[in-house]
C-alpha atoms as a PDB file:
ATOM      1  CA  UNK A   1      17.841 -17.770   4.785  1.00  0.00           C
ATOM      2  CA  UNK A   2      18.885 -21.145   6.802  1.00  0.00           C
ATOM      3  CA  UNK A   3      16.379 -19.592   9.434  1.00  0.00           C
ATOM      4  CA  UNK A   4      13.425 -19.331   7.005  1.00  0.00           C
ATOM      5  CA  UNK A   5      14.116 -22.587   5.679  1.00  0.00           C
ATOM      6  CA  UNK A   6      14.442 -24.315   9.359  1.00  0.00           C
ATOM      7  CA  UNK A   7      10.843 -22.548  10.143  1.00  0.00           C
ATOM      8  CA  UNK A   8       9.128 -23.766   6.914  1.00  0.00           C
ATOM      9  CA  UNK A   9      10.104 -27.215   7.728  1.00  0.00           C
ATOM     10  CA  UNK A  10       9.227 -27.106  11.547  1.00  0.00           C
ATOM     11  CA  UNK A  11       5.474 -25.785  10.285  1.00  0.00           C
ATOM     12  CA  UNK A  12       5.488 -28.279   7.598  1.00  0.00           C
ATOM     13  CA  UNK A  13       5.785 -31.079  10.221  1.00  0.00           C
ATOM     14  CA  UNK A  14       4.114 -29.778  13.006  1.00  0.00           C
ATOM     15  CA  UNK A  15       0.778 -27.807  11.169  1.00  0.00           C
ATOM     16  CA  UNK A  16       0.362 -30.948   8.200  1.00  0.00           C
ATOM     17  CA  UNK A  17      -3.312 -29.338   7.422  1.00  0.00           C
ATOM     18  CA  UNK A  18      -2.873 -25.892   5.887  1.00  0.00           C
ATOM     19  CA  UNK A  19      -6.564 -25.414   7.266  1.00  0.00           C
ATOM     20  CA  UNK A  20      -5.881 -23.246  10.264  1.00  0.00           C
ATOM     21  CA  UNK A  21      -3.594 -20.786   8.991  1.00  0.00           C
ATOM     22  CA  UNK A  22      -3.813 -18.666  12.146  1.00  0.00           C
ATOM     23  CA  UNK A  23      -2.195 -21.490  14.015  1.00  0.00           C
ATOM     24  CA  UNK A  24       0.358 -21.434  11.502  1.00  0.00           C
ATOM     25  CA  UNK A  25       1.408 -17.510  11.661  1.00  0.00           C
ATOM     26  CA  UNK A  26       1.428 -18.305  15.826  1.00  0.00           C
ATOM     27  CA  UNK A  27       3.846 -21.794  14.867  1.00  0.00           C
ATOM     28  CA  UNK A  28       6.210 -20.055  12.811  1.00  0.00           C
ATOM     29  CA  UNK A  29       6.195 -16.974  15.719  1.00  0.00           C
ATOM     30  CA  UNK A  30       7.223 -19.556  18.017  1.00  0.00           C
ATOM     31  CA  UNK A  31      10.099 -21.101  15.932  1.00  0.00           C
ATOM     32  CA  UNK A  32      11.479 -17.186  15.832  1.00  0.00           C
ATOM     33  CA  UNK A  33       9.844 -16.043  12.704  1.00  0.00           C
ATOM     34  CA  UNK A  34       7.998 -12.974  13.572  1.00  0.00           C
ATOM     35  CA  UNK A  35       4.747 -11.837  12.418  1.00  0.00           C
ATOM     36  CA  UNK A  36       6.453  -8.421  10.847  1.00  0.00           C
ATOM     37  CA  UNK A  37       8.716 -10.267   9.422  1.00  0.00           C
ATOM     38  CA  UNK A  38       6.275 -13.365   8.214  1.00  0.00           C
ATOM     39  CA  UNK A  39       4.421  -9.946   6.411  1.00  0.00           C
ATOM     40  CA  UNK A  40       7.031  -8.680   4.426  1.00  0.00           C
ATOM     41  CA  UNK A  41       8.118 -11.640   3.324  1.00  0.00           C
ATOM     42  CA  UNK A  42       4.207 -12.204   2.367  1.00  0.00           C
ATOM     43  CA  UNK A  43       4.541  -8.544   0.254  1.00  0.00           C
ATOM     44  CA  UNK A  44       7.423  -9.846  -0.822  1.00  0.00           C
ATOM     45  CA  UNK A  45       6.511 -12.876  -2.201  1.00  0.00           C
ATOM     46  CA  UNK A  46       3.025 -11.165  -3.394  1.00  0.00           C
ATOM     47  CA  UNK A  47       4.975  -8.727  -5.895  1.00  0.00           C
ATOM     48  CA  UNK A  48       7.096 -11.153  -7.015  1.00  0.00           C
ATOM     49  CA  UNK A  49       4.099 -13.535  -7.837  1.00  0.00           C
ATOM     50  CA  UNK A  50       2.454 -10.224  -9.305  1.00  0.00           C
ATOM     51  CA  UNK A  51       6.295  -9.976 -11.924  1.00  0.00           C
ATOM     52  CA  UNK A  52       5.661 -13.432 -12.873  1.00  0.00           C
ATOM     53  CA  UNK A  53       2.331 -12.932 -13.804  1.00  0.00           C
ATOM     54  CA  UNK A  54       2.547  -9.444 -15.376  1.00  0.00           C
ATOM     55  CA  UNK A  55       4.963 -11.067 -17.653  1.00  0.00           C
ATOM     56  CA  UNK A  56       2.474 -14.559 -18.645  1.00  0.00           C
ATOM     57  CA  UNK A  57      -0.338 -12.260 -19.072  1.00  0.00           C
ATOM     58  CA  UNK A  58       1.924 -10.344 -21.947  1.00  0.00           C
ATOM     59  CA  UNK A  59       3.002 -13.451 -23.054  1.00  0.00           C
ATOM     60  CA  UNK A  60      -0.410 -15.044 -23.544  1.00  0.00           C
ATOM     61  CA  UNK A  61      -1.373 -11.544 -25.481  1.00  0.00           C
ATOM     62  CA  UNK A  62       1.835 -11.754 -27.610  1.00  0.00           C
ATOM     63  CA  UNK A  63       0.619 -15.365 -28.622  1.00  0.00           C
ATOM     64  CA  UNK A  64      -2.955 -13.902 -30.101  1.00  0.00           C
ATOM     65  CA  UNK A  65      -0.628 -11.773 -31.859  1.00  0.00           C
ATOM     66  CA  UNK A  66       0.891 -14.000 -33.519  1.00  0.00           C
ATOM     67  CA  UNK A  67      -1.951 -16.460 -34.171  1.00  0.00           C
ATOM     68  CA  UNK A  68      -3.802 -12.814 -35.984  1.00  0.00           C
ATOM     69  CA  UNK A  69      -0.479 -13.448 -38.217  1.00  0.00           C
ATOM     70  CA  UNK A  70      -0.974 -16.508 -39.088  1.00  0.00           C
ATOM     71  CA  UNK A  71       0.344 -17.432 -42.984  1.00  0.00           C
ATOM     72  CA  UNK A  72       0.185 -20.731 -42.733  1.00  0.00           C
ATOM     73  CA  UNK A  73       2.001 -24.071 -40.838  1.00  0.00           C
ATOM     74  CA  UNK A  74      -0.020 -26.033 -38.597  1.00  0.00           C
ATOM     75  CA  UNK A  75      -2.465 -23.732 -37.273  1.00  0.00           C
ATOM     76  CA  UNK A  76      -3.748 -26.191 -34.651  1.00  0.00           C
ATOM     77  CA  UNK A  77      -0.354 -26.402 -32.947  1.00  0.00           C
ATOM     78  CA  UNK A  78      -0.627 -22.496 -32.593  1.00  0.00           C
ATOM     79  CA  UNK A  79      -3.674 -22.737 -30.999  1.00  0.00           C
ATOM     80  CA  UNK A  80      -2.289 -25.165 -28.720  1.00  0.00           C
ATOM     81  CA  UNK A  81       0.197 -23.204 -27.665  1.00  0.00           C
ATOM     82  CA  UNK A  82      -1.855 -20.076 -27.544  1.00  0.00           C
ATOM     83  CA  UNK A  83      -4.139 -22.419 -24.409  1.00  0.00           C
ATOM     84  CA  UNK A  84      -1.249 -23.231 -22.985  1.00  0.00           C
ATOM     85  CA  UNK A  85      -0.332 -20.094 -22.259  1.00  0.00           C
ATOM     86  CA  UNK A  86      -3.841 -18.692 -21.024  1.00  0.00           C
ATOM     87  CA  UNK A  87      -4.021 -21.253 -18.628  1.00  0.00           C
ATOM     88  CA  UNK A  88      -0.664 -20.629 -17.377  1.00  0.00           C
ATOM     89  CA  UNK A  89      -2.096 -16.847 -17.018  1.00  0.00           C
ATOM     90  CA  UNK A  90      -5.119 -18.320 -15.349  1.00  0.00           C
ATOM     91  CA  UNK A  91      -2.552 -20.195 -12.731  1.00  0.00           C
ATOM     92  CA  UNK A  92      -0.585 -17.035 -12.481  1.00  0.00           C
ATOM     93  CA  UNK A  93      -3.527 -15.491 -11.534  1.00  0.00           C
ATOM     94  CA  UNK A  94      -4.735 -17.909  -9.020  1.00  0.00           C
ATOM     95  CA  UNK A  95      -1.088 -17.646  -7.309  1.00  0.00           C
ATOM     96  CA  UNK A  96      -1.841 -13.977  -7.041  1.00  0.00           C
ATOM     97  CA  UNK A  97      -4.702 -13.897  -5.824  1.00  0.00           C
ATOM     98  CA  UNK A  98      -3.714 -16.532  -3.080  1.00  0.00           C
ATOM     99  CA  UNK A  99      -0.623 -14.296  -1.974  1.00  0.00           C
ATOM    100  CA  UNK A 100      -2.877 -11.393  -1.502  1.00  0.00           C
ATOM    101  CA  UNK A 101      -4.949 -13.316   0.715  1.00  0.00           C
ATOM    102  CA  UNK A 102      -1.916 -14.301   2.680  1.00  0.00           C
ATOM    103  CA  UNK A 103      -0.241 -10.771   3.230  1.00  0.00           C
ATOM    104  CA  UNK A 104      -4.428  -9.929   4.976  1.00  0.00           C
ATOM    105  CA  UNK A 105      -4.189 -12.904   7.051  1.00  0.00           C
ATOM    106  CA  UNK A 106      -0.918 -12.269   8.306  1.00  0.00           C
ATOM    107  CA  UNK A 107      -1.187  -8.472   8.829  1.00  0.00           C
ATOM    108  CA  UNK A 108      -4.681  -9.089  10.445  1.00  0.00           C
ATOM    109  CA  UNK A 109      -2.691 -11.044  13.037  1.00  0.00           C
ATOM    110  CA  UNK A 110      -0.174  -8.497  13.326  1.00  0.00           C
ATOM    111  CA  UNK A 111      -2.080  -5.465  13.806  1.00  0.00           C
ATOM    112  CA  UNK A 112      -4.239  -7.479  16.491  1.00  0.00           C
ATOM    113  CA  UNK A 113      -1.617  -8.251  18.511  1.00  0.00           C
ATOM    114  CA  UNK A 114       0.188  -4.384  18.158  1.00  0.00           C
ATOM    115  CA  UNK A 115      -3.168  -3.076  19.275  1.00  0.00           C
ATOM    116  CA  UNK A 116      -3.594  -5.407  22.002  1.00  0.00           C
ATOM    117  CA  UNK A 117      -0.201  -4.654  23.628  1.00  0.00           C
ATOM    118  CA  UNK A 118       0.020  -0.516  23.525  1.00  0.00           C
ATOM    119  CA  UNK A 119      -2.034  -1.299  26.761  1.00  0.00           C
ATOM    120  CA  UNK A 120       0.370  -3.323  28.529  1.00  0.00           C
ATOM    121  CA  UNK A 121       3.115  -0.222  28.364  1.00  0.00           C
ATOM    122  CA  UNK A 122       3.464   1.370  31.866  1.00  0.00           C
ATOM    123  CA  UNK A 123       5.252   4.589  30.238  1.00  0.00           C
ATOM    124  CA  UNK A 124       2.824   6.986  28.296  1.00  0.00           C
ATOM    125  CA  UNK A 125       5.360   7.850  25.980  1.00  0.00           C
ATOM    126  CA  UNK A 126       6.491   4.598  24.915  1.00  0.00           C
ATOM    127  CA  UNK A 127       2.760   3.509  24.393  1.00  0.00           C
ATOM    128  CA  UNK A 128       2.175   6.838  22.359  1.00  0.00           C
ATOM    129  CA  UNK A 129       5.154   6.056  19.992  1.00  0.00           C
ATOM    130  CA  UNK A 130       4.123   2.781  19.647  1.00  0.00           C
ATOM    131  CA  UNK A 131       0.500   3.800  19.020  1.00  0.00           C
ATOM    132  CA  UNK A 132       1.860   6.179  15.903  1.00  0.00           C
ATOM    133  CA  UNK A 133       3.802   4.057  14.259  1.00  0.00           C
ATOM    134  CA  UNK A 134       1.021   1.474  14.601  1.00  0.00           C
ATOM    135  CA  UNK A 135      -1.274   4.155  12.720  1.00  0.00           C
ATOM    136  CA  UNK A 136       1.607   4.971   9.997  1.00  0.00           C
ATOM    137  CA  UNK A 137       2.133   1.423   9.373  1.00  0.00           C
ATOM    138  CA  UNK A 138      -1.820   0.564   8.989  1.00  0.00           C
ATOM    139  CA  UNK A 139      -1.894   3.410   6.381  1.00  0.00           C
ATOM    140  CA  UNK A 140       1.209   2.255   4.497  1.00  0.00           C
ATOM    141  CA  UNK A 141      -0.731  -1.179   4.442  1.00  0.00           C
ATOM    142  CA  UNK A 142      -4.037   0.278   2.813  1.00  0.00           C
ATOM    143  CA  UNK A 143      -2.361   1.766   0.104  1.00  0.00           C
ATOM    144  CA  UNK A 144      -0.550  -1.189  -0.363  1.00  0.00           C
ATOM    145  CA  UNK A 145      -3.342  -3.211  -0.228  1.00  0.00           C
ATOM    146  CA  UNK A 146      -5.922  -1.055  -2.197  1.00  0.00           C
ATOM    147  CA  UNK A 147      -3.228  -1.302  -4.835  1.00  0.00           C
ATOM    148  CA  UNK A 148      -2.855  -4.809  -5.103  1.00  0.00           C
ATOM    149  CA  UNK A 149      -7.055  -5.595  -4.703  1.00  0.00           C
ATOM    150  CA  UNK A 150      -6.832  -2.921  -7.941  1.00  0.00           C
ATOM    151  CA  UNK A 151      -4.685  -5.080  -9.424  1.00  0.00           C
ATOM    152  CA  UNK A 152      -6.144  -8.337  -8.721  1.00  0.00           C
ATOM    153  CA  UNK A 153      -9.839  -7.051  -9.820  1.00  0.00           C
ATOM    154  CA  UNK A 154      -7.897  -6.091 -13.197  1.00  0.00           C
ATOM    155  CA  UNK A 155      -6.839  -9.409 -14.034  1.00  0.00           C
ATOM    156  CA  UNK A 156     -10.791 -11.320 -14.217  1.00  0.00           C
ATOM    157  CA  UNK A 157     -11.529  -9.521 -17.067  1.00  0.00           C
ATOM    158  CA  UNK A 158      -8.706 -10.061 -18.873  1.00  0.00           C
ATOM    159  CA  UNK A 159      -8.758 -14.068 -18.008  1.00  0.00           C
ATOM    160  CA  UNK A 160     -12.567 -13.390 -19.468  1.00  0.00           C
ATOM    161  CA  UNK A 161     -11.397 -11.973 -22.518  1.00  0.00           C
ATOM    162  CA  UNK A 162      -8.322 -14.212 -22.907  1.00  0.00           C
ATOM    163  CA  UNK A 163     -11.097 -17.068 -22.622  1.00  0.00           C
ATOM    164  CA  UNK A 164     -13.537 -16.414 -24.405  1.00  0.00           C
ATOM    165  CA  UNK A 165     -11.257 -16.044 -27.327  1.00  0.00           C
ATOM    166  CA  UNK A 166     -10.088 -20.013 -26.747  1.00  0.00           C
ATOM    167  CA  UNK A 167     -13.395 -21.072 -26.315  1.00  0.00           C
ATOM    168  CA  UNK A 168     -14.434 -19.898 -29.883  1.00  0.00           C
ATOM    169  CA  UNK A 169     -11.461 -20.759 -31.295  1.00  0.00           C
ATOM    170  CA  UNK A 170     -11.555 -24.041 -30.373  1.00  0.00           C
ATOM    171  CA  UNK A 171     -14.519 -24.934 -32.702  1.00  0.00           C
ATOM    172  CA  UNK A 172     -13.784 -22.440 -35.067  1.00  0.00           C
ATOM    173  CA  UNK A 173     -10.313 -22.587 -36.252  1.00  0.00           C
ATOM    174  CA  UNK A 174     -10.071 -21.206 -39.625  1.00  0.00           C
ATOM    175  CA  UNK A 175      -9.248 -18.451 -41.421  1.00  0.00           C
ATOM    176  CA  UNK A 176     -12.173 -16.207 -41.056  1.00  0.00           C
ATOM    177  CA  UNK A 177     -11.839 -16.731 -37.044  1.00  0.00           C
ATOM    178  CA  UNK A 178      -8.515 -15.941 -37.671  1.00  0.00           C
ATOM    179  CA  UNK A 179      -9.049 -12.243 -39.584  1.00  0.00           C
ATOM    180  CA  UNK A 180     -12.159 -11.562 -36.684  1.00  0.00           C
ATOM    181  CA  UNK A 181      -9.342 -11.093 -33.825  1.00  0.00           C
ATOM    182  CA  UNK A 182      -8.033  -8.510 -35.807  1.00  0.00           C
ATOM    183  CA  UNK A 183     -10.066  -5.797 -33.175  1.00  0.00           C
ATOM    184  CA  UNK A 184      -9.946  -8.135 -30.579  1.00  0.00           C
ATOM    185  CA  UNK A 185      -6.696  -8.062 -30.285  1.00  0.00           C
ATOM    186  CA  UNK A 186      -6.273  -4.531 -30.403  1.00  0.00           C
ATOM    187  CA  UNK A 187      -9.011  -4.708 -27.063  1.00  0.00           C
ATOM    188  CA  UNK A 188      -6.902  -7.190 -25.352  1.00  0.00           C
ATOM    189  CA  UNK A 189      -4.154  -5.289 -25.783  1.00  0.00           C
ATOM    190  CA  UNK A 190      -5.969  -2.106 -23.948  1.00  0.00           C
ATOM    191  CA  UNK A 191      -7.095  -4.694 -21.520  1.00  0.00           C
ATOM    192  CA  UNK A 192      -3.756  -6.199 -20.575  1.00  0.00           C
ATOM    193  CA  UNK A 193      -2.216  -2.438 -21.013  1.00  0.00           C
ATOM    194  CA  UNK A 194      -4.004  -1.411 -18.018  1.00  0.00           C
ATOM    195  CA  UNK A 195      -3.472  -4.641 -15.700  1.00  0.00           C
ATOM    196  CA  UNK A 196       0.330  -4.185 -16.356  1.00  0.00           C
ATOM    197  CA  UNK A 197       0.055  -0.504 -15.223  1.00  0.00           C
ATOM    198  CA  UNK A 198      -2.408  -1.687 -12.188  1.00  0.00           C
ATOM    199  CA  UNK A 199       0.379  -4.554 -11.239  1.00  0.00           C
ATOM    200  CA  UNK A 200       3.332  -2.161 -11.424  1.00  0.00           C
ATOM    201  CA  UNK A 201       1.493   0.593  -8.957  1.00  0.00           C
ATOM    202  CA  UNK A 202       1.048  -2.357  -6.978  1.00  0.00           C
ATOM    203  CA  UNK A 203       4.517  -3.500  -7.279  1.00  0.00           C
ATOM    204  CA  UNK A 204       5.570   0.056  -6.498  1.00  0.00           C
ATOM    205  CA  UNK A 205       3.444   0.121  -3.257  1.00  0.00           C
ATOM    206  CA  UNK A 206       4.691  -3.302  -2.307  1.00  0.00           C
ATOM    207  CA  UNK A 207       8.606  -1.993  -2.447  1.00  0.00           C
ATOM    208  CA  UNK A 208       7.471   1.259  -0.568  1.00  0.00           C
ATOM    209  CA  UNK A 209       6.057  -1.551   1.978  1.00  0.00           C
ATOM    210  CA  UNK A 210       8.904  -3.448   2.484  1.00  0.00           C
ATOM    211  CA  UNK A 211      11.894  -0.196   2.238  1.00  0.00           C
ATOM    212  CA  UNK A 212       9.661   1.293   5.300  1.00  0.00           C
ATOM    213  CA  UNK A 213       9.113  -1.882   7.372  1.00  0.00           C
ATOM    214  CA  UNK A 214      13.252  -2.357   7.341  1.00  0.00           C
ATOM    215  CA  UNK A 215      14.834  -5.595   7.571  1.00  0.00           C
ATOM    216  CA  UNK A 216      12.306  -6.561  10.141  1.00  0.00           C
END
């Protein structure tokens, strides 16, 4: 942990522009953090981000829920709070979505270099061990990261959805707007049913990941 934290701060002052991030995965190499273990901290950090967000996108359902149930009180302070919490689910999205494109960049740069090495091994063995774990590990990684692009393409529509909803609640906010998300409610929930079950394959995948790769 005091290792990660040393790293983070070396990058921080020697990489201030987040622009190059390749230069980055070769800074933190350099300061002992390795690129397998820069990845699975990446997965890591990617299904936890994928937890948090599971959880705001149920939350932001669960307040359309209760707005549906509405029998009275100040109905624009429930509205409020329902916005609040879609555009924490549209943060908790972005966060995702930035993760994911993390773990790629850093396992790009990892499988370059493994690939680019097996032909500096002078026994044939070695080079052929090397070479099939190389392949098992690239085909732990697709899975991994078919299921969290899955995942990730499930959570536009339901940011759609959730947004659309705001949008024409915001001018109408009255009790006929109220009894029409009756049956859009019962869609969200459908919607948001399915992105939880996409996020927890991918959540699943991501702890297969990171049990295989060892402690790095």
């Amino acid at each position: 942990m005091k290792k990660c934290v040393f790293v983070l701060l070396c990058v921080a002052v020697l990489l201030p522009s987040a622009g190059c991030s390749t230069a980055a995965i070769a800074i933190k190499e350099r300061l002992g953090y390795a690129k397998r273990e820069q990845l699975v901290d990446q997965v890591q950090a990617a299904r936890d981000e994928q937890e948090q967000a599971k959880e705001q996108f149920a939350s932001t359902l669960d307040e359309f829920k209760a707005l549906t149930g509405y029998d009275g009180g100040d109905l624009e302070k429930v509205y409020k709070r329902l916005k609040r919490d879609y555009e924490r689910s549209e943060r908790a999205a972005g966060d995702v979505k930035g993760r994911i494109r993390s773990v790629e960049r850093v396992s790009s740069a990892l499988f370059s270099e493994w690939e680019s090495e097996l032909d500096q091994y002078s026994s044939p063995a070695l080079r052929d061990a090397s070479a099939a774990q190389l392949r098992e590990t690239k085909d732990r990684y697709r899975r991994l990261i078919s299921a969290m692009k899955d995942a990730e393409a499930r959570m536009d529509p339901v940011l759609a959805a959730f947004k659309d909803q705001v949008l024409f609640l915001k001018h109408n906010l009255n009790a006929r707007a109220i009894a029409s998300l009756d049956q859009t409610v019962l869609t969200l929930q459908g919607e948001v049913d399915r992105l939880i079950e996409e996020m927890n394959a991918s959540i699943a995948e991501a702890n297969a990941f990171i049990d295989a790769m060892g402690p790095g």
